[in-house]
N, C-alpha and C. Protein backbone atom coordinates (compact mmCIF):
# COMPACT_ATOMS: atom_id res chain seq x y z
N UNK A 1 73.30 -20.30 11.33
CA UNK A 1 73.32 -18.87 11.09
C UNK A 1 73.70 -18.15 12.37
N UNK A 2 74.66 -16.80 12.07
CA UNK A 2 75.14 -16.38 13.47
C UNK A 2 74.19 -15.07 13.69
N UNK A 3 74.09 -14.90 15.31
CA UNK A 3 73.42 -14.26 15.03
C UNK A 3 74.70 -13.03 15.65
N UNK A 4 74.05 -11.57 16.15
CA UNK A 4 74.98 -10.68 16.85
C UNK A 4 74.32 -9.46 17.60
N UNK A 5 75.06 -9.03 18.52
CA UNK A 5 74.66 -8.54 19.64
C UNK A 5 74.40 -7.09 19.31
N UNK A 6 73.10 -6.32 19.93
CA UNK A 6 73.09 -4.95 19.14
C UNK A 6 74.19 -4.01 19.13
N UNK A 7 74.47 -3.63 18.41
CA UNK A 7 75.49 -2.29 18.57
C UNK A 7 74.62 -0.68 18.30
N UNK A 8 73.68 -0.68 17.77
CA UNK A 8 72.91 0.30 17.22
C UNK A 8 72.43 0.96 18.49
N UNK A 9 71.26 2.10 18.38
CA UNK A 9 70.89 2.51 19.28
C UNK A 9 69.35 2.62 18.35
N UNK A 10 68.40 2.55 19.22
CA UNK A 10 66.70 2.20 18.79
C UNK A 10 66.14 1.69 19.64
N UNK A 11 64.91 1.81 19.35
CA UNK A 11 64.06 0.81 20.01
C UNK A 11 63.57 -0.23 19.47
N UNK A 12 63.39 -1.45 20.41
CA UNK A 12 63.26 -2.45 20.01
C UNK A 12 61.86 -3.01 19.41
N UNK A 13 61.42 -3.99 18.19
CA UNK A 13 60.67 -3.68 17.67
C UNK A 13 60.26 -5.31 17.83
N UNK A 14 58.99 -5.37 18.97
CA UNK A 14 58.62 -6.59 18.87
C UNK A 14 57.52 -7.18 18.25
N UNK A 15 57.05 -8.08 17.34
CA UNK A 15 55.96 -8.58 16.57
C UNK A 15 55.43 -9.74 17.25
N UNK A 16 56.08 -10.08 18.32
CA UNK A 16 55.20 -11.11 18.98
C UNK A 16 54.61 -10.84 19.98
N UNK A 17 53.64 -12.36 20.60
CA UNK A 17 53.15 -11.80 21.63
C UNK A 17 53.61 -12.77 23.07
N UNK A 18 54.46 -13.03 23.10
CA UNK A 18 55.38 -13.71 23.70
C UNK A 18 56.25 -12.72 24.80
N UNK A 19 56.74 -13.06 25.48
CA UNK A 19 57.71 -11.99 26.39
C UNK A 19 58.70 -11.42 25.60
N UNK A 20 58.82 -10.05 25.33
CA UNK A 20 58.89 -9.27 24.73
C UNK A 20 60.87 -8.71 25.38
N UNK A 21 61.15 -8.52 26.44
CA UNK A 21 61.86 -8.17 27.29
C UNK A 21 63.16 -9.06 27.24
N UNK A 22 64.43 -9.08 26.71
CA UNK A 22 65.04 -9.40 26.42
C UNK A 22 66.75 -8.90 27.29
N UNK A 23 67.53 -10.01 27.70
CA UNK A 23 68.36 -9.70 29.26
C UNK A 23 69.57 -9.56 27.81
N UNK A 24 69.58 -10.37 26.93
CA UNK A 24 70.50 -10.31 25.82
C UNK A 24 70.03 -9.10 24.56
N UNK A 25 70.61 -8.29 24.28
CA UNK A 25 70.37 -7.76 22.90
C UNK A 25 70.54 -7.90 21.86
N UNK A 26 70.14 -9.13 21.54
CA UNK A 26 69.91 -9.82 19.99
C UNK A 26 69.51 -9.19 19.12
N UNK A 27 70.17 -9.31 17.73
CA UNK A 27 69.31 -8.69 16.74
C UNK A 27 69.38 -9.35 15.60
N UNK A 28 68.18 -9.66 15.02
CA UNK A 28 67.68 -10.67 13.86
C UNK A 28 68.40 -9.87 12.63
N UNK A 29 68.28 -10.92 11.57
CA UNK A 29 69.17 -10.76 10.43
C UNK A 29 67.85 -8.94 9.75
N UNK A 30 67.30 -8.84 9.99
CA UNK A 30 66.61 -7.71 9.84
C UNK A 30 66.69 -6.48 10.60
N UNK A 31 68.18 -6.55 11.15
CA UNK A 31 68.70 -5.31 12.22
C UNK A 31 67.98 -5.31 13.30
N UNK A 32 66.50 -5.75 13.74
CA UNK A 32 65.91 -5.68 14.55
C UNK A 32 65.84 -6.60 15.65
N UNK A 33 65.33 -5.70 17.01
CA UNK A 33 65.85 -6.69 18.28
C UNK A 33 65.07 -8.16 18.22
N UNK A 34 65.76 -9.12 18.43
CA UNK A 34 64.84 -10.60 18.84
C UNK A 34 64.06 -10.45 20.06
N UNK A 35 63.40 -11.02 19.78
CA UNK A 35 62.52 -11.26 21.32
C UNK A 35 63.03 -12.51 21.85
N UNK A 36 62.61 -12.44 23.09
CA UNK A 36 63.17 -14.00 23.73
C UNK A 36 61.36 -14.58 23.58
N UNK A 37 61.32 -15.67 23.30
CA UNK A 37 59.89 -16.67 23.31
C UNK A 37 60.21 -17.70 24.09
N UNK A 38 59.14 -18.76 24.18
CA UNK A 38 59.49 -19.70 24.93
C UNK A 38 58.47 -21.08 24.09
N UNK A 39 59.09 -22.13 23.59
CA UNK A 39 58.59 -23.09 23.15
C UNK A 39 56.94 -23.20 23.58
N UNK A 40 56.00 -23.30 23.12
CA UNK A 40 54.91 -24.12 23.66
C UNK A 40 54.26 -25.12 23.23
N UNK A 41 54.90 -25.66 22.36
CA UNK A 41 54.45 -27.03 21.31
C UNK A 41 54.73 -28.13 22.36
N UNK A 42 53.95 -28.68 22.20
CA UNK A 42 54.59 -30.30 23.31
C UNK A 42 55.84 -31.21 22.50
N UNK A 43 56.55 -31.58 23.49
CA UNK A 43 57.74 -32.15 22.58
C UNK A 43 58.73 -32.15 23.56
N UNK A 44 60.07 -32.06 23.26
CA UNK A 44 61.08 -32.74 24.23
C UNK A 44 62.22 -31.05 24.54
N UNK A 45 61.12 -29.81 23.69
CA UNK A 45 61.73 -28.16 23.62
C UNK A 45 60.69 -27.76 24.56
N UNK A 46 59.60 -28.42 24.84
CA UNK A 46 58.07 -27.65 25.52
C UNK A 46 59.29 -26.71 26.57
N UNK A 47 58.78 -25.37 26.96
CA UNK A 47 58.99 -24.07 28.08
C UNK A 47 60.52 -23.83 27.95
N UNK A 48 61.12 -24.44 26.86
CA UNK A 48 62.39 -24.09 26.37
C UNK A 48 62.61 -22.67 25.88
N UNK A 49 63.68 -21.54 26.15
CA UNK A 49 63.28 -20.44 25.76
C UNK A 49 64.80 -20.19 24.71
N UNK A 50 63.58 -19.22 23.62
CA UNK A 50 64.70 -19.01 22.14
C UNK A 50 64.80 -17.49 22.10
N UNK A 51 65.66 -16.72 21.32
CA UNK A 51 65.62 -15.61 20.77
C UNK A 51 64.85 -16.03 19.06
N UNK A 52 64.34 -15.28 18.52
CA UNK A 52 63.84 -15.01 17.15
C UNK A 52 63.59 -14.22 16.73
N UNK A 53 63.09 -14.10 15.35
CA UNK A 53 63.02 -12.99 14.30
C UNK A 53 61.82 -12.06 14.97
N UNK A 54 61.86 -10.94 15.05
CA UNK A 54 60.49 -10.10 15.30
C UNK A 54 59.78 -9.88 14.83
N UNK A 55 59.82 -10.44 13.40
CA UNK A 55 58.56 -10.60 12.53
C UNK A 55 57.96 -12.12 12.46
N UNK A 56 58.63 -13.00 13.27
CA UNK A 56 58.34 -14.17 12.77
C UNK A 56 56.88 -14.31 13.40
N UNK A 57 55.89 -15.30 13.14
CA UNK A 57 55.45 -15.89 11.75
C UNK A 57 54.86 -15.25 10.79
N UNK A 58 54.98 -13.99 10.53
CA UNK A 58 54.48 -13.07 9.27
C UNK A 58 55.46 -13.34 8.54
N UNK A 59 56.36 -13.05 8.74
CA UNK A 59 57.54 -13.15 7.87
C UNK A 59 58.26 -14.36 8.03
N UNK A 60 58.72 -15.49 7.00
CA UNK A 60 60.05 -16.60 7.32
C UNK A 60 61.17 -16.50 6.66
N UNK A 61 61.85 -15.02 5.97
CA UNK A 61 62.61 -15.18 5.22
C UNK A 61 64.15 -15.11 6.07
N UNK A 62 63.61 -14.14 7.51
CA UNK A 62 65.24 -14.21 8.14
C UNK A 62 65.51 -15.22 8.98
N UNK A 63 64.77 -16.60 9.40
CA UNK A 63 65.63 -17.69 10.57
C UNK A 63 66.34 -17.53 11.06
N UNK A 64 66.14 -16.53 11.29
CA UNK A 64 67.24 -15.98 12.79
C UNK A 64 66.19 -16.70 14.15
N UNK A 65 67.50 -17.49 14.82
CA UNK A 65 67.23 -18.56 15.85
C UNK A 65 68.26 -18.57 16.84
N UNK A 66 68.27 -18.45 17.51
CA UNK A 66 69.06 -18.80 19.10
C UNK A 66 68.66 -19.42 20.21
N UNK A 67 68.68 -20.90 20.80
CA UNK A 67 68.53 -21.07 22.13
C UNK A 67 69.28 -19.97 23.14
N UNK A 68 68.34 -19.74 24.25
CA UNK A 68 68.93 -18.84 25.16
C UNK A 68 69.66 -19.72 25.87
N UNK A 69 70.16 -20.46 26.05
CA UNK A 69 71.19 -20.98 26.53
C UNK A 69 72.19 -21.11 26.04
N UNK A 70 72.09 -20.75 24.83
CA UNK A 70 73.38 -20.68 24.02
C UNK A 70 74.31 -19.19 24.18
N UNK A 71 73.23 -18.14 24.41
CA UNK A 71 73.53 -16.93 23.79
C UNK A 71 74.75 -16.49 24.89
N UNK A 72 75.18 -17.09 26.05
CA UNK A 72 76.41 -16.17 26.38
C UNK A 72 77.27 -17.15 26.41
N UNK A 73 77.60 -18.12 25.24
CA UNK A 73 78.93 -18.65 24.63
C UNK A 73 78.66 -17.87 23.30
N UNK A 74 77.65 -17.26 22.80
CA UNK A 74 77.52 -16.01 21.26
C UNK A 74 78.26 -14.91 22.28
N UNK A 75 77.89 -14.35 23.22
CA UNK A 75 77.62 -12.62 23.85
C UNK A 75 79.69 -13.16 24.00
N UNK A 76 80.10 -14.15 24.44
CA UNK A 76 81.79 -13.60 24.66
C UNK A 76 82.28 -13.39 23.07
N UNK A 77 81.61 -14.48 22.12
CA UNK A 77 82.35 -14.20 20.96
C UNK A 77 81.83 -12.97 20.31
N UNK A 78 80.76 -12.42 20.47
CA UNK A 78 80.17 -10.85 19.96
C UNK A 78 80.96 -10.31 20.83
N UNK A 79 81.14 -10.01 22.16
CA UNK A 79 82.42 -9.16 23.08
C UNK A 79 83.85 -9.30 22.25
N UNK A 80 84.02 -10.23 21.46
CA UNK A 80 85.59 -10.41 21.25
C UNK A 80 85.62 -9.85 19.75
N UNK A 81 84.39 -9.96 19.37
CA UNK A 81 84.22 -9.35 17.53
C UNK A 81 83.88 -8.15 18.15
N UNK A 82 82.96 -7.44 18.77
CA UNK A 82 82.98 -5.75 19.35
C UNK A 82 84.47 -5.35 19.30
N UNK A 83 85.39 -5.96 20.77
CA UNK A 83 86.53 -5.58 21.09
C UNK A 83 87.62 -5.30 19.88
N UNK A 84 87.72 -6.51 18.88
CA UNK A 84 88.84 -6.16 17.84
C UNK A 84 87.85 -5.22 16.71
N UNK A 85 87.11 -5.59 16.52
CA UNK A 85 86.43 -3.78 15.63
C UNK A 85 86.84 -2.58 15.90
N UNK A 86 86.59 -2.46 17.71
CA UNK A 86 87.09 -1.57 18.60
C UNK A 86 88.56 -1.05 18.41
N UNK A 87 89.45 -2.00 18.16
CA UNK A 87 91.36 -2.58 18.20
C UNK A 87 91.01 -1.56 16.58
N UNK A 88 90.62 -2.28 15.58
CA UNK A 88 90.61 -1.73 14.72
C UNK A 88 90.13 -0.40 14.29
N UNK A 89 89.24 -0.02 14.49
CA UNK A 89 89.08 1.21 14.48
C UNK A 89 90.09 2.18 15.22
N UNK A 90 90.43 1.81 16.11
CA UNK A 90 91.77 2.74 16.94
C UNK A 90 93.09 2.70 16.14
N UNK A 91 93.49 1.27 15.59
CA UNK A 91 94.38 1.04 14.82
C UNK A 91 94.25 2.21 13.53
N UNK A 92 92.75 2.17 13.22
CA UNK A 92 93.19 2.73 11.98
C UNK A 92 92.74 3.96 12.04
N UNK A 93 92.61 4.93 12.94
CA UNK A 93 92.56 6.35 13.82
C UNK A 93 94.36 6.55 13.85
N UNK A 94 95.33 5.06 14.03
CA UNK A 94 96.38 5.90 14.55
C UNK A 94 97.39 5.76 13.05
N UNK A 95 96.83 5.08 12.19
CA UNK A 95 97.43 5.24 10.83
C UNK A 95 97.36 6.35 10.21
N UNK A 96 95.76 7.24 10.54
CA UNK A 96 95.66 8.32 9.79
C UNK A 96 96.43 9.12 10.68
N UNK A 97 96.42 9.26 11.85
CA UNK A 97 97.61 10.60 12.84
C UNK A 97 98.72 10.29 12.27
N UNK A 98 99.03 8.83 12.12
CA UNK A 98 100.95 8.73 11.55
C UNK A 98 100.83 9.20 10.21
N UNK A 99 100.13 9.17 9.33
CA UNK A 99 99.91 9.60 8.02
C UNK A 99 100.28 11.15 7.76
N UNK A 100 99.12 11.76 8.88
CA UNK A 100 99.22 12.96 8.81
C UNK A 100 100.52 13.76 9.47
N UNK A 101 100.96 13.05 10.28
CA UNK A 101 102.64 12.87 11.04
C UNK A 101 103.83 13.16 9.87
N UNK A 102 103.65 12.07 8.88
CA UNK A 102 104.68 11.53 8.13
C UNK A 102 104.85 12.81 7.32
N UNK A 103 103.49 13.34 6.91
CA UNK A 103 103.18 14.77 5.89
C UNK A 103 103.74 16.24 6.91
N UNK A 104 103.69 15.90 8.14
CA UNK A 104 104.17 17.24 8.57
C UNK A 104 105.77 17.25 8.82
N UNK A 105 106.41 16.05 8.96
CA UNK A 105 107.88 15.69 8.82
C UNK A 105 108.74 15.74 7.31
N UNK A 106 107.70 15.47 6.49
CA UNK A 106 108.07 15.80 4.96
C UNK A 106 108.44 17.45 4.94
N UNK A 107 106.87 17.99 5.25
CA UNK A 107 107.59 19.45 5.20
C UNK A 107 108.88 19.98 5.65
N UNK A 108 108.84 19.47 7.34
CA UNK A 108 109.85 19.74 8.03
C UNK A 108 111.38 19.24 7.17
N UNK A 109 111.34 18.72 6.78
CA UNK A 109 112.11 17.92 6.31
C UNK A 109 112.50 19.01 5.03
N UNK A 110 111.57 19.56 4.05
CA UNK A 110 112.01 19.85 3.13
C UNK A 110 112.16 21.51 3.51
N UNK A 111 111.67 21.84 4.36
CA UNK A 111 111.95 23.01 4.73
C UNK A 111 113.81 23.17 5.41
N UNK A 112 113.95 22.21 6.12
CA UNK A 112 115.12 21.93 6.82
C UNK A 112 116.15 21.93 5.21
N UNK A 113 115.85 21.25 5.20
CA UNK A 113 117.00 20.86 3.22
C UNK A 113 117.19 22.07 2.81
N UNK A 114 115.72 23.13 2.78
CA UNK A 114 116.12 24.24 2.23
C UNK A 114 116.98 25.06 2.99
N UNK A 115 116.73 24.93 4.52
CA UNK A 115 117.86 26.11 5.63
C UNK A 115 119.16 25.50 5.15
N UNK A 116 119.42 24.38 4.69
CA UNK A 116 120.83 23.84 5.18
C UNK A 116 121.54 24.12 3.37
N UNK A 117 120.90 24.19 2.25
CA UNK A 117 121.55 24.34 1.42
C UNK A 117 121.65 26.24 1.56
N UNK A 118 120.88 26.88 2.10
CA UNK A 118 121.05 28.54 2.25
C UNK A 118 122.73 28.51 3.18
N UNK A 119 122.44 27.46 4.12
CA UNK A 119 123.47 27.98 5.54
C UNK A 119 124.85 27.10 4.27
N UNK A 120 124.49 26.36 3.80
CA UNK A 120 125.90 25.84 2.61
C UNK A 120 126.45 27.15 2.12
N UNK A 121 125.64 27.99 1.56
CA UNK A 121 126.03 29.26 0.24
C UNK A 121 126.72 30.18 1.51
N UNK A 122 125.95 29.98 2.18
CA UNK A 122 126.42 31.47 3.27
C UNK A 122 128.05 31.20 3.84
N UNK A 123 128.16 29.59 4.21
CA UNK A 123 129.40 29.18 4.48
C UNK A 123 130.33 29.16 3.74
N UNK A 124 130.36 29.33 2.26
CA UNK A 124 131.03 29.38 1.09
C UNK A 124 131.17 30.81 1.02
N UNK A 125 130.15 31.65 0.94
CA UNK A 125 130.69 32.87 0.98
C UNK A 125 131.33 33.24 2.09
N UNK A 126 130.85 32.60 3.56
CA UNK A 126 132.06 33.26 4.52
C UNK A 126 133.45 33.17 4.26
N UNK A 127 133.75 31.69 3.75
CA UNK A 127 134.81 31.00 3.43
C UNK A 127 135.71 32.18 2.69
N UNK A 128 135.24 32.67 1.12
CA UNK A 128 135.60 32.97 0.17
C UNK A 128 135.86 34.43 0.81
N UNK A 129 135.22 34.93 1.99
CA UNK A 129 135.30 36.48 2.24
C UNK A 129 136.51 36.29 3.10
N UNK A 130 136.73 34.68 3.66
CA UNK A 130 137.76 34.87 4.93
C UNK A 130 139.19 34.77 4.15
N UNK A 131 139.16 33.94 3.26
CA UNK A 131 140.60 33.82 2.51
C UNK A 131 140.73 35.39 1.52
N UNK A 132 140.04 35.96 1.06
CA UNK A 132 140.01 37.64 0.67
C UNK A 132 140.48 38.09 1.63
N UNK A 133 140.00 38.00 3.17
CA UNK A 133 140.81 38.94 4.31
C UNK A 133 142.14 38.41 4.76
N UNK A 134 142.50 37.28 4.33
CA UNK A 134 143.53 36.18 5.14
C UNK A 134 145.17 37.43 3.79
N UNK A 135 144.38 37.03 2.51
CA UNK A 135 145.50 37.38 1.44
C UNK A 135 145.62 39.15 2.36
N UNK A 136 144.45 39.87 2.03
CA UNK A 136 145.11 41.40 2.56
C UNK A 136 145.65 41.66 3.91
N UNK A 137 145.63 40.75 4.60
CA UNK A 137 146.41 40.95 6.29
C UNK A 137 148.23 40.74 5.85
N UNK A 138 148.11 39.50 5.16
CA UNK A 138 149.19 39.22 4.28
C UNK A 138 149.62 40.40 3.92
N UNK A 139 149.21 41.02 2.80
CA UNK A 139 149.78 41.99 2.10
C UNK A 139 150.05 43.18 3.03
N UNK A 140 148.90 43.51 3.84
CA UNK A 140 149.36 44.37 4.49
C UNK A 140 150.54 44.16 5.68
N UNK A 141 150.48 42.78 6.04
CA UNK A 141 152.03 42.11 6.80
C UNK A 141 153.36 42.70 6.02
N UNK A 142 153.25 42.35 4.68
CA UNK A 142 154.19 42.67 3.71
C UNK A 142 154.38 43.63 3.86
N UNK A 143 153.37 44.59 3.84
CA UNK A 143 153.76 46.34 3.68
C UNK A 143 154.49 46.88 4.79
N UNK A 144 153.97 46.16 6.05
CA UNK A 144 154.54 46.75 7.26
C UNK A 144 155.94 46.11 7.43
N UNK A 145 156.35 45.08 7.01
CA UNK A 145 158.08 44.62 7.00
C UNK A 145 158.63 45.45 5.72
N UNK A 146 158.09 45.61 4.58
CA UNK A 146 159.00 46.43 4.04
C UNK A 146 159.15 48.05 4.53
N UNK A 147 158.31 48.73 5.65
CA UNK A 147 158.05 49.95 6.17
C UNK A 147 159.06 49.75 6.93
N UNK A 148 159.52 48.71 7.68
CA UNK A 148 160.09 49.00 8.66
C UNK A 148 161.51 48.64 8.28
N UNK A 149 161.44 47.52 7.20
CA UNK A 149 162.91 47.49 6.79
C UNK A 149 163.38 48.75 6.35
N UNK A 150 162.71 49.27 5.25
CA UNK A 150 162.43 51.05 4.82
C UNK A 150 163.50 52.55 6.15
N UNK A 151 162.63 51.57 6.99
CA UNK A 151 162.80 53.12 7.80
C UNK A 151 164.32 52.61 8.42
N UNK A 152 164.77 51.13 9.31
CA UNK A 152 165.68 50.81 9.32
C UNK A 152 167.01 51.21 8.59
N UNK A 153 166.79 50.61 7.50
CA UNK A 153 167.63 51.26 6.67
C UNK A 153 168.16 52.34 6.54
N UNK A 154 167.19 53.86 6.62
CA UNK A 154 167.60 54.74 6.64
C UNK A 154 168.48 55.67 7.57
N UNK A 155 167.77 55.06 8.82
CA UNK A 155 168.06 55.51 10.10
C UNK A 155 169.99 54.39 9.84
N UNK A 156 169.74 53.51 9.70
CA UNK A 156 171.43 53.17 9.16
C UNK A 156 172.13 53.96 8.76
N UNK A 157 171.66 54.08 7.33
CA UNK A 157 172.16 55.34 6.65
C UNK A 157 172.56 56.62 7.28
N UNK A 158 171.89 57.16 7.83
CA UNK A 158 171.72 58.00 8.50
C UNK A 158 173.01 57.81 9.68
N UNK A 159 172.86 57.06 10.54
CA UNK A 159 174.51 56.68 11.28
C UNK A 159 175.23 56.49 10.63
N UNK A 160 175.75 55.34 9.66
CA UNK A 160 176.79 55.48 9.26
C UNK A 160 177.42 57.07 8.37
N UNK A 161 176.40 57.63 8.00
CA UNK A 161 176.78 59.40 7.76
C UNK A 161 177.24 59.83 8.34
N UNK A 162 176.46 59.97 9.71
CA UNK A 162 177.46 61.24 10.66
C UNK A 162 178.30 60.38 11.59
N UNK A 163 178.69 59.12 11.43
CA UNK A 163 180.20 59.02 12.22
C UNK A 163 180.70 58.63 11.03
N UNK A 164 180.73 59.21 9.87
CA UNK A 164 182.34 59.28 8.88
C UNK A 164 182.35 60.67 9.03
């Protein structure tokens, strides 16, 4: 059974009467901090020291167990399960900003579509107003060569009159 390192904030809740004071922050399958104990049964564990349940022996349902000698080859792999939780949670902080990103570029986006089909109509009507002015410069080109052929002419006329 694994155990894992506190992340919570509390105080620690000890049921034994064992050294209470703990250099690791263990916490039994009951959210609550382990105590560190120390073997005192005679045997080949005698002054061996464990983390355990804080209710234990009232309670045996959580076996939550750790030699303390074990616990900082647990504390790098709880550092490396903290750290990518950590990865993750940031990861998914920057999904919701791109999310909310993607929704303000949509607008932009559809707002833009709308300037550019307005600036289309407006260019069509410039278009349509410039070939309207292109034909009457024309016409009025026309008017002014037949004015002047007009007056030419006359002023011809007009000489060949008075020297016959």
């Amino acid at each position: 059974m694994a155990s894992h390192l506190s992340v919570n904030s509390g105080s620690p809740r000890s049921r034994s009467k064992g050294n209470s004071s703990s250099p690791a922050k263990l916490v039994c399958y009951h959210n609550e901090f382990a105590p560190l104990r120390t073997v005192r049964y005679d045997g080949p564990t005698k002054g061996k020291r464990f983390y355990g349940c804080s209710y234990w022996p009232e309670q045996r349902t959580c076996r939550f167990f750790k030699w303390a000698d074990e616990v900082d080859d647990l504390r790098e792999l709880q550092n490396i399960v903290v750290e990518k939780e950590e990865t993750i949670s940031e990861l998914e902080h920057q999904v919701e900003m791109l999310k909310q990103d993607m929704d303000l570029m949509r607008d932009k986006v559809k707002k833009l579509k709308a300037k550019k089909e307005k600036l289309v109509e407006e260019v069509e009507e410039m278009g349509i107003a410039t070939t309207e002015t292109m034909f009457e410069l024309k016409e009025n080109n026309t008017d002014k060569r037949l004015m002047i052929i007009l007056v030419f002419s006359w002023a011809f006329f007009t000489l060949v009159l008075m020297f016959k």
